[in-house]
Every structure is written in C-alpha cells, then in structure tokens.
C-alpha atoms as a PDB file:
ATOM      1  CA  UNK A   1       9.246-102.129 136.371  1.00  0.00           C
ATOM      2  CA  UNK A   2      11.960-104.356 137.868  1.00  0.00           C
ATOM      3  CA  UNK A   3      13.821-103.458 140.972  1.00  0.00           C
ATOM      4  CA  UNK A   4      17.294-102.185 139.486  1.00  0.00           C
ATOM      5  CA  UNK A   5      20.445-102.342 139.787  1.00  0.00           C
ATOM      6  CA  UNK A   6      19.586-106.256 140.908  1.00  0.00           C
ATOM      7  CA  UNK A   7      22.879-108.400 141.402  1.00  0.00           C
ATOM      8  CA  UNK A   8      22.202-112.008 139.445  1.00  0.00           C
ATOM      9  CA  UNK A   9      24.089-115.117 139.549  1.00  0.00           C
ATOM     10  CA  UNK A  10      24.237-117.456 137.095  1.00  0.00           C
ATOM     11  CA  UNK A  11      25.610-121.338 138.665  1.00  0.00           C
ATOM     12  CA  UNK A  12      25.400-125.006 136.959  1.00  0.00           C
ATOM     13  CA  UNK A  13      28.371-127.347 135.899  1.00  0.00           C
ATOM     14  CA  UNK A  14      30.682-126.524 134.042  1.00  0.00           C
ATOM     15  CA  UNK A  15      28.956-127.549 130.324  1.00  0.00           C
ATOM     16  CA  UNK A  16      25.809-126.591 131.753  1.00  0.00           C
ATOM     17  CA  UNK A  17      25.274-123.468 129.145  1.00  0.00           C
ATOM     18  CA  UNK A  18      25.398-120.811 132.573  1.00  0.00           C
ATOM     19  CA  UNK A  19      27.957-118.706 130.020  1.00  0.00           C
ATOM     20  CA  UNK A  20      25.499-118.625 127.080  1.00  0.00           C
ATOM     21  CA  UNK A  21      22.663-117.986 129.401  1.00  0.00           C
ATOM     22  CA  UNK A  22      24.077-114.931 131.071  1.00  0.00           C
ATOM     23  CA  UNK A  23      25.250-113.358 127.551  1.00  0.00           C
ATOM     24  CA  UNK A  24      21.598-113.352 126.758  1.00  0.00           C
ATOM     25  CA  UNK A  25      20.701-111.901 129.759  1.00  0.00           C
ATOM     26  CA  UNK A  26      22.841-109.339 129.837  1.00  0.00           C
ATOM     27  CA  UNK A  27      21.459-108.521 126.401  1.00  0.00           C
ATOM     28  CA  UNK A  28      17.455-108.856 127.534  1.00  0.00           C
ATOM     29  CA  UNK A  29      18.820-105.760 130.041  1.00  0.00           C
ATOM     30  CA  UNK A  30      20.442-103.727 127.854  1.00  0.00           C
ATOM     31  CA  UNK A  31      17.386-104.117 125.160  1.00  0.00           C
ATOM     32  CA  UNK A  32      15.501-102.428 127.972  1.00  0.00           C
ATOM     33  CA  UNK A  33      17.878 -99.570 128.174  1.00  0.00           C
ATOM     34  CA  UNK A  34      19.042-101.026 131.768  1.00  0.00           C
ATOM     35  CA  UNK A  35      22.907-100.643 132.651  1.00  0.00           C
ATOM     36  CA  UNK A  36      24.098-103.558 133.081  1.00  0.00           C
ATOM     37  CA  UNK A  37      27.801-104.985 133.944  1.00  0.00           C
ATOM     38  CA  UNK A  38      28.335-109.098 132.647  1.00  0.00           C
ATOM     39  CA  UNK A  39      31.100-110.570 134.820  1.00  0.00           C
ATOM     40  CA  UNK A  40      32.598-113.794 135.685  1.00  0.00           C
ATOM     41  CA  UNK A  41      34.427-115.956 138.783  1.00  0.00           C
ATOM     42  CA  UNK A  42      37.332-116.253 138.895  1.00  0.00           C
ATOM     43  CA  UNK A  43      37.696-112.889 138.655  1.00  0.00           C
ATOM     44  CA  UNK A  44      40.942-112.956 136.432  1.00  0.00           C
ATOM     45  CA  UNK A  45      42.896-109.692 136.913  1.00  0.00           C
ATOM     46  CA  UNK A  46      43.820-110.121 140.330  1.00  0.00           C
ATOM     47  CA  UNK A  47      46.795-111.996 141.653  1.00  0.00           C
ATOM     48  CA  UNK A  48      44.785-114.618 142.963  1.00  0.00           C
ATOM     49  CA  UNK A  49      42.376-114.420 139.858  1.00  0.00           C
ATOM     50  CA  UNK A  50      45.588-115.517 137.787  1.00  0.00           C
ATOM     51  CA  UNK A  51      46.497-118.512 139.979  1.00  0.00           C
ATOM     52  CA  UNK A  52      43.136-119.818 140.289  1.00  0.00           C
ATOM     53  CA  UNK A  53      43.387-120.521 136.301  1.00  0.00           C
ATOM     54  CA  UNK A  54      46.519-121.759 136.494  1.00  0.00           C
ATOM     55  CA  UNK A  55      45.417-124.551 138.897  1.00  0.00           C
ATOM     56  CA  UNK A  56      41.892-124.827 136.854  1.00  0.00           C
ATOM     57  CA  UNK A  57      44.039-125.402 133.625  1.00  0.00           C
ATOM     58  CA  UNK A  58      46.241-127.964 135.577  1.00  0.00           C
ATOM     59  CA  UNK A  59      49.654-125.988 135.286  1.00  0.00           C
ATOM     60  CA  UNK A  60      50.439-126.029 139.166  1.00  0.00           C
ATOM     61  CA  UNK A  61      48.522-128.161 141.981  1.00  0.00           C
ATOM     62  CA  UNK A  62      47.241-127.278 145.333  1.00  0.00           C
ATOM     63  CA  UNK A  63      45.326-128.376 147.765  1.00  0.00           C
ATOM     64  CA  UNK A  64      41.316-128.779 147.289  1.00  0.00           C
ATOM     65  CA  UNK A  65      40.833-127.102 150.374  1.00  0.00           C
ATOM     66  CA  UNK A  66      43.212-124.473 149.667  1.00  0.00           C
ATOM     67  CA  UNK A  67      42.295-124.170 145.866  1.00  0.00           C
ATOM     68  CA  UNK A  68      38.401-122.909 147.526  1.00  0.00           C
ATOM     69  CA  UNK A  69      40.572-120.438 150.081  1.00  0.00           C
ATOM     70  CA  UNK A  70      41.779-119.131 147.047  1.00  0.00           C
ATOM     71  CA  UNK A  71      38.218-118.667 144.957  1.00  0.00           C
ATOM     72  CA  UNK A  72      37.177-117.058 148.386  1.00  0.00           C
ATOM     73  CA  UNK A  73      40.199-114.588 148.436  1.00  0.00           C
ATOM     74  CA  UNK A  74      39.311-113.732 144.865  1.00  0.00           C
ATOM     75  CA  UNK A  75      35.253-113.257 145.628  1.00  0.00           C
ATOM     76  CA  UNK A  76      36.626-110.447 147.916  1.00  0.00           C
ATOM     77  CA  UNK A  77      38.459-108.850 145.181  1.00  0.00           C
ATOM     78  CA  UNK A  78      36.127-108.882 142.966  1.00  0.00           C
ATOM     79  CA  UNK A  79      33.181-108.023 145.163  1.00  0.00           C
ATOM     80  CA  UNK A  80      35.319-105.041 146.344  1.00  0.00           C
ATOM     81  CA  UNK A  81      36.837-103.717 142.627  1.00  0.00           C
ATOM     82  CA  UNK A  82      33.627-104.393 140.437  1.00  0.00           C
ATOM     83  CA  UNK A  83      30.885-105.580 141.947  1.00  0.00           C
ATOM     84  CA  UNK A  84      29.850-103.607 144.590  1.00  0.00           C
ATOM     85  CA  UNK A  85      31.328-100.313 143.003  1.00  0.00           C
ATOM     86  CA  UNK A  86      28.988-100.644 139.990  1.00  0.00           C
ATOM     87  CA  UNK A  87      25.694-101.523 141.833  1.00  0.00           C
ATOM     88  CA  UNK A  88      26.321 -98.343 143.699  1.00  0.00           C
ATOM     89  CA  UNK A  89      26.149 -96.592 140.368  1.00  0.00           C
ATOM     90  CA  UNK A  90      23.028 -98.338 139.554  1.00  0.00           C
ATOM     91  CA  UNK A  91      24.435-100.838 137.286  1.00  0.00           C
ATOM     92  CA  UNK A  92      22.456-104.238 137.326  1.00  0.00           C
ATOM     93  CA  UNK A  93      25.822-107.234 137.609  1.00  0.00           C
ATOM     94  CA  UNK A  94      25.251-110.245 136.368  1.00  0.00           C
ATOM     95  CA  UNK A  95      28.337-112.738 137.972  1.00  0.00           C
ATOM     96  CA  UNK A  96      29.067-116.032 135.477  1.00  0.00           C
ATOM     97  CA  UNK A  97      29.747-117.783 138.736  1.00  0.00           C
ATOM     98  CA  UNK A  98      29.335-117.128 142.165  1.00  0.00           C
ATOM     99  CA  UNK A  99      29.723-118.793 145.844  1.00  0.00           C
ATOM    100  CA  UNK A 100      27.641-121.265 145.198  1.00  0.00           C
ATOM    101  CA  UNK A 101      30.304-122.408 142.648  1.00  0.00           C
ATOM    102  CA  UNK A 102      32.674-122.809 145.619  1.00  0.00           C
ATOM    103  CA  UNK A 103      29.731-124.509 147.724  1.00  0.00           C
ATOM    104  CA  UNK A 104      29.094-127.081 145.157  1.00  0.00           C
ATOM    105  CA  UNK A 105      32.606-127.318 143.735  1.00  0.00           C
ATOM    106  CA  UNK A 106      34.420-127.686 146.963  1.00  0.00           C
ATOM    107  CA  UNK A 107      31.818-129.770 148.516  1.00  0.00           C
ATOM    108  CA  UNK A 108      31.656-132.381 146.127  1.00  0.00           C
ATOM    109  CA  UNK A 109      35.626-132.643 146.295  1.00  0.00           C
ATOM    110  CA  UNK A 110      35.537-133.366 149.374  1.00  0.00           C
ATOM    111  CA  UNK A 111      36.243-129.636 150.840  1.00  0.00           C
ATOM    112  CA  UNK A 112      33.643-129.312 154.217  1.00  0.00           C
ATOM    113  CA  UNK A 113      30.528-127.342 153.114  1.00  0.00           C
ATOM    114  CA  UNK A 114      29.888-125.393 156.210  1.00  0.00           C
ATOM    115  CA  UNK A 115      33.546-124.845 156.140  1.00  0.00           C
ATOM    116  CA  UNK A 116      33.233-123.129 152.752  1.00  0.00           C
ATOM    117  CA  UNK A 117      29.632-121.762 153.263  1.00  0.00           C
ATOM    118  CA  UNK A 118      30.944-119.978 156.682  1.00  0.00           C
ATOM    119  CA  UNK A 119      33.730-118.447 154.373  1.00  0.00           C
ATOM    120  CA  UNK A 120      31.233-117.304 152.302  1.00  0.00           C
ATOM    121  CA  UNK A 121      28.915-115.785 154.830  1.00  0.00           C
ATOM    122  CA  UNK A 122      29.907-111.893 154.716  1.00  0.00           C
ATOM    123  CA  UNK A 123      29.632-111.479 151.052  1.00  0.00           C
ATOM    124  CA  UNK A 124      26.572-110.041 149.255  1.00  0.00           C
ATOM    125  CA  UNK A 125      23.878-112.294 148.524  1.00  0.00           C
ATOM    126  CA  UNK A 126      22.655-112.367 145.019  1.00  0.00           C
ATOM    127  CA  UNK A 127      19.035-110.806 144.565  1.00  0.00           C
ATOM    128  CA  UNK A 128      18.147-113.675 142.330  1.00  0.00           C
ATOM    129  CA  UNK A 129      20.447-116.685 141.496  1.00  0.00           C
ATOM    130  CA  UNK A 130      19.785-119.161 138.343  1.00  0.00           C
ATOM    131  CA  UNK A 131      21.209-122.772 138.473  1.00  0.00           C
ATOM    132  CA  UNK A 132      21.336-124.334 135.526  1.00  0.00           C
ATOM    133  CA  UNK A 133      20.598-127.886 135.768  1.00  0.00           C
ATOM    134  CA  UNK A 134      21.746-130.684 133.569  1.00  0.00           C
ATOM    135  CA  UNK A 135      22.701-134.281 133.747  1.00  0.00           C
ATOM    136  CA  UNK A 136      26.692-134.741 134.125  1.00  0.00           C
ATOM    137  CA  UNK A 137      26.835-136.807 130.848  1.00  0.00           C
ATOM    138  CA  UNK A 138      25.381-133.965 129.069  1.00  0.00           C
ATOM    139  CA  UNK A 139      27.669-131.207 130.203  1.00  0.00           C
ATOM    140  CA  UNK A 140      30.417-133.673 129.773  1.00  0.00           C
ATOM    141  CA  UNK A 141      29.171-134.548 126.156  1.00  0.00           C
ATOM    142  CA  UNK A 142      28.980-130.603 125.215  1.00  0.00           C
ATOM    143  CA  UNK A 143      32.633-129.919 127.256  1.00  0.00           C
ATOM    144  CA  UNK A 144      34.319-132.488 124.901  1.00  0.00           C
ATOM    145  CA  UNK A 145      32.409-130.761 121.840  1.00  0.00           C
ATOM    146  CA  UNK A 146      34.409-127.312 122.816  1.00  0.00           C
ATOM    147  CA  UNK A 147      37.883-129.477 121.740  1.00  0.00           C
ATOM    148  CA  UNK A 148      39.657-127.888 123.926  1.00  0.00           C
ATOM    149  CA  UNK A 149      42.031-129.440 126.945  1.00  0.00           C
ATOM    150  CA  UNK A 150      39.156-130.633 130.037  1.00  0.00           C
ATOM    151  CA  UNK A 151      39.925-128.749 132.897  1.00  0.00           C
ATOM    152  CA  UNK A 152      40.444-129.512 136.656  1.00  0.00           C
ATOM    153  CA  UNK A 153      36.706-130.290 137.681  1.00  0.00           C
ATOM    154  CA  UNK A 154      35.898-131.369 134.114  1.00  0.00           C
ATOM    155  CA  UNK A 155      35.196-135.019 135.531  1.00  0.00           C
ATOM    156  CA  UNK A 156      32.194-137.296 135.269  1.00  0.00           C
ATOM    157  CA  UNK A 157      32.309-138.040 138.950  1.00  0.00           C
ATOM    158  CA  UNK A 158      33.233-134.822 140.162  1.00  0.00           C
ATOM    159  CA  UNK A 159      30.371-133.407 137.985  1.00  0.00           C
ATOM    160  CA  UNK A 160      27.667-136.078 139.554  1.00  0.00           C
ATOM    161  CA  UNK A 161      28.485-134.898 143.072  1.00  0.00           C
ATOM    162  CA  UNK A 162      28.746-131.169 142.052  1.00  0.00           C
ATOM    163  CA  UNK A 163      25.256-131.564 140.713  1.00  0.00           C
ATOM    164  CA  UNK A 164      23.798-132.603 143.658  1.00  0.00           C
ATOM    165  CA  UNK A 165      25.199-130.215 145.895  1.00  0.00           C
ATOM    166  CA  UNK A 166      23.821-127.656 143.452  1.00  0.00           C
ATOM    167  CA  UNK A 167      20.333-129.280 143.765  1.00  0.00           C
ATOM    168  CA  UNK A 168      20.201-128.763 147.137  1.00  0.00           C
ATOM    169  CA  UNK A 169      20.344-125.109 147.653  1.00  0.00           C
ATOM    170  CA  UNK A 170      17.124-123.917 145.961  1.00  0.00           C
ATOM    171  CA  UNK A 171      15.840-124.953 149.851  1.00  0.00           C
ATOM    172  CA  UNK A 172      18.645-123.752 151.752  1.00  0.00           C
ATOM    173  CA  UNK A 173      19.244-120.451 149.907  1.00  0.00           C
ATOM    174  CA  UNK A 174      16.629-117.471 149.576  1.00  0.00           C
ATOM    175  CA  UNK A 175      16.191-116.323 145.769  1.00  0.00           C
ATOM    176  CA  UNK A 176      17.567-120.006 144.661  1.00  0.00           C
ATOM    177  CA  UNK A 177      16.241-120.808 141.177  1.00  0.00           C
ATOM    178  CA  UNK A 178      16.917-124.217 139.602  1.00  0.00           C
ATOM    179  CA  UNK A 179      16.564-124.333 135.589  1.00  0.00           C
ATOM    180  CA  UNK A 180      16.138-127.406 133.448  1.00  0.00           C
ATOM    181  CA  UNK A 181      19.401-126.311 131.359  1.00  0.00           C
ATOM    182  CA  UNK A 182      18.888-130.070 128.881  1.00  0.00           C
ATOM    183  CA  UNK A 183      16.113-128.058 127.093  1.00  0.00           C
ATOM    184  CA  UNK A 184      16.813-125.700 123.824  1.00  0.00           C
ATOM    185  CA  UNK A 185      19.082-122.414 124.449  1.00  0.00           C
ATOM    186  CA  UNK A 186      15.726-120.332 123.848  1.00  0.00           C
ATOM    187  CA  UNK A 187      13.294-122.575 125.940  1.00  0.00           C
ATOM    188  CA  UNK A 188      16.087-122.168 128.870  1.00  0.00           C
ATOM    189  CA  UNK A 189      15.995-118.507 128.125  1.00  0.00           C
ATOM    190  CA  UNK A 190      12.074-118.458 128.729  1.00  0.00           C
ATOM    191  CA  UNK A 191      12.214-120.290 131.891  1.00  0.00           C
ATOM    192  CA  UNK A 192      14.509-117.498 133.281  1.00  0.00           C
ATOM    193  CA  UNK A 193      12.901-114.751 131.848  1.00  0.00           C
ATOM    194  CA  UNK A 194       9.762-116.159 133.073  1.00  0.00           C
ATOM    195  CA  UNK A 195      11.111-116.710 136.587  1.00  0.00           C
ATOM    196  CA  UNK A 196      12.874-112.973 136.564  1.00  0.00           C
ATOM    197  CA  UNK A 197       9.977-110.682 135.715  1.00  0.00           C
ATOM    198  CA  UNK A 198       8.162-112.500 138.706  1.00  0.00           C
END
C-alpha cells in the first residue's frame, strides 16, 4: 500500500505534456479508491492568482523579478486555502506546477536562483515530484499545435534555459524525478507509475 495522502508535483516546460500527465494520475488514484485533489499553479482564484495570468497572457507587464514575487505570494495562498487543508483530510494533491516552476522559470530569465529558492524555502516539499523532460523544439512544436496565442515564457530560448535549470534539480532536490516526456503519452505514464509505486 502507498503512503497516503502523498503531495505530488508535476514540473516540465510548458508543452512538455505535465497537464496530460497529472490528469492521468489523478485518475490511476481515484481507480484505486484513493481521494485525491488535481490542482494547478497559478492558483487562479486569488487576487494574485488573477494577475499572474494577466501578465502570463501578456495583458499588463512587470518586472521578471517581481512577476516570481508574485507566483511566490500565490504558492502561499494556495498552500494555505487548498493544499494543506485537504492533505489534512487525507486527500492525496497532485499540484500541475509547483516551486520548481518558479526555480526554473525565474532562473532562466534571469531572476537569481537562490534568491527565488530562499523564497521558496518555508513551503511544503512535495513527497515525490515528476519533471517532465523534453527538448524545447518539441514543446514548442506541440505549443503552436494548441493554436492558441503563445504565452509569456512560450519562447525557444527561454525554454532552452528553463530546461536546464529543470535538469539540474533531480541532484539538488530530495524526491526529484526526471521523465523522458518525448516518448508516447502511455510509455510516459509507465515511467511514472513505475517510479511511484517504488
């Protein structure tokens, strides 16, 4: 039997399937009759939550390093609201982003990692996290296959030195999982199962 309620994060670029991934996840729990709450950063129905995809979606600017303060703010909230309160209830939460999004994010914009890491430090630590790793060009190629408008980070060269932020933290951060996210959506699937009921 797995430890429950666990708290999982699922990370990668954005394009890198993380969203798919955790929607089957959250339906491997709940075939095993385990509660389970599927949520996502930023955590949207909060002030801050609002702003953040306002800046995401390129409708006002701010500042990189104030854009992260902002993610951080919202972590709180939504630590604090949903998070927290349903693993108390026993209710496994799987988070479609987390703060290694801001780590990898930030840093590769240029925002001081140990700045945004030391932000970070008070907030629950995820029991496993899954990072889902792809080439830029792919996520790129399957962002642009969405048709929709490419949002803030949606760059090639942003995305090249998100990625390998992202690749270093499977050595810096305990329970750190990196996925090969260019195979199949079901051979991804396997690799996390896999790695889960470890």
């Amino acid at each position: 039997m797995m430890k429950t309620p666990l708290f999982i994060a699922m990370e990668g670029l954005d394009g890198s399937g993380e969203s798919t991934q955790a929607d089957l996840l959250k339906k491997y729990f709940e075939d095993r009759k385990i509660k389970v709450l599927l949520t996502k950063e930023p955590y949207i129905k909060t002030k801050f939550g609002k702003t953040i995809r306002k800046v995401l979606e390129k409708k006002i600017k701010i500042g990189l390093r104030e854009l992260q303060d902002l993610f951080t703010k919202n972590r709180e909230e939504h630590l604090k609201k949903l998070i927290l309160p349903s693993l108390k209830k026993g209710i496994t939460v799987i988070s479609d982003r987390y703060y290694f999004s801001t780590f990898a994010f930030g840093g590769a914009s240029g925002v001081d990692i140990e700045y945004l890491i030391s932000k970070n430090k008070k907030f629950l630590h995820p029991d496993i996290t899954f990072i889902l790793d792809v080439n830029p060009k792919t996520a790129i190629s399957r962002i642009e296959k969405r048709r929709k408008p490419k949002e803030f980070f949606e760059k090639l060269s942003r995305l090249v030195g998100t990625r390998k932020f992202y690749q270093t933290f499977s050595k810096r951060f305990k329970n750190v999982y990196i996925i090969n996210g260019e195979k199949s959506i079901d051979e991804v699937f396997k690799q996390i199962k896999r790695r889960l009921e470890k």
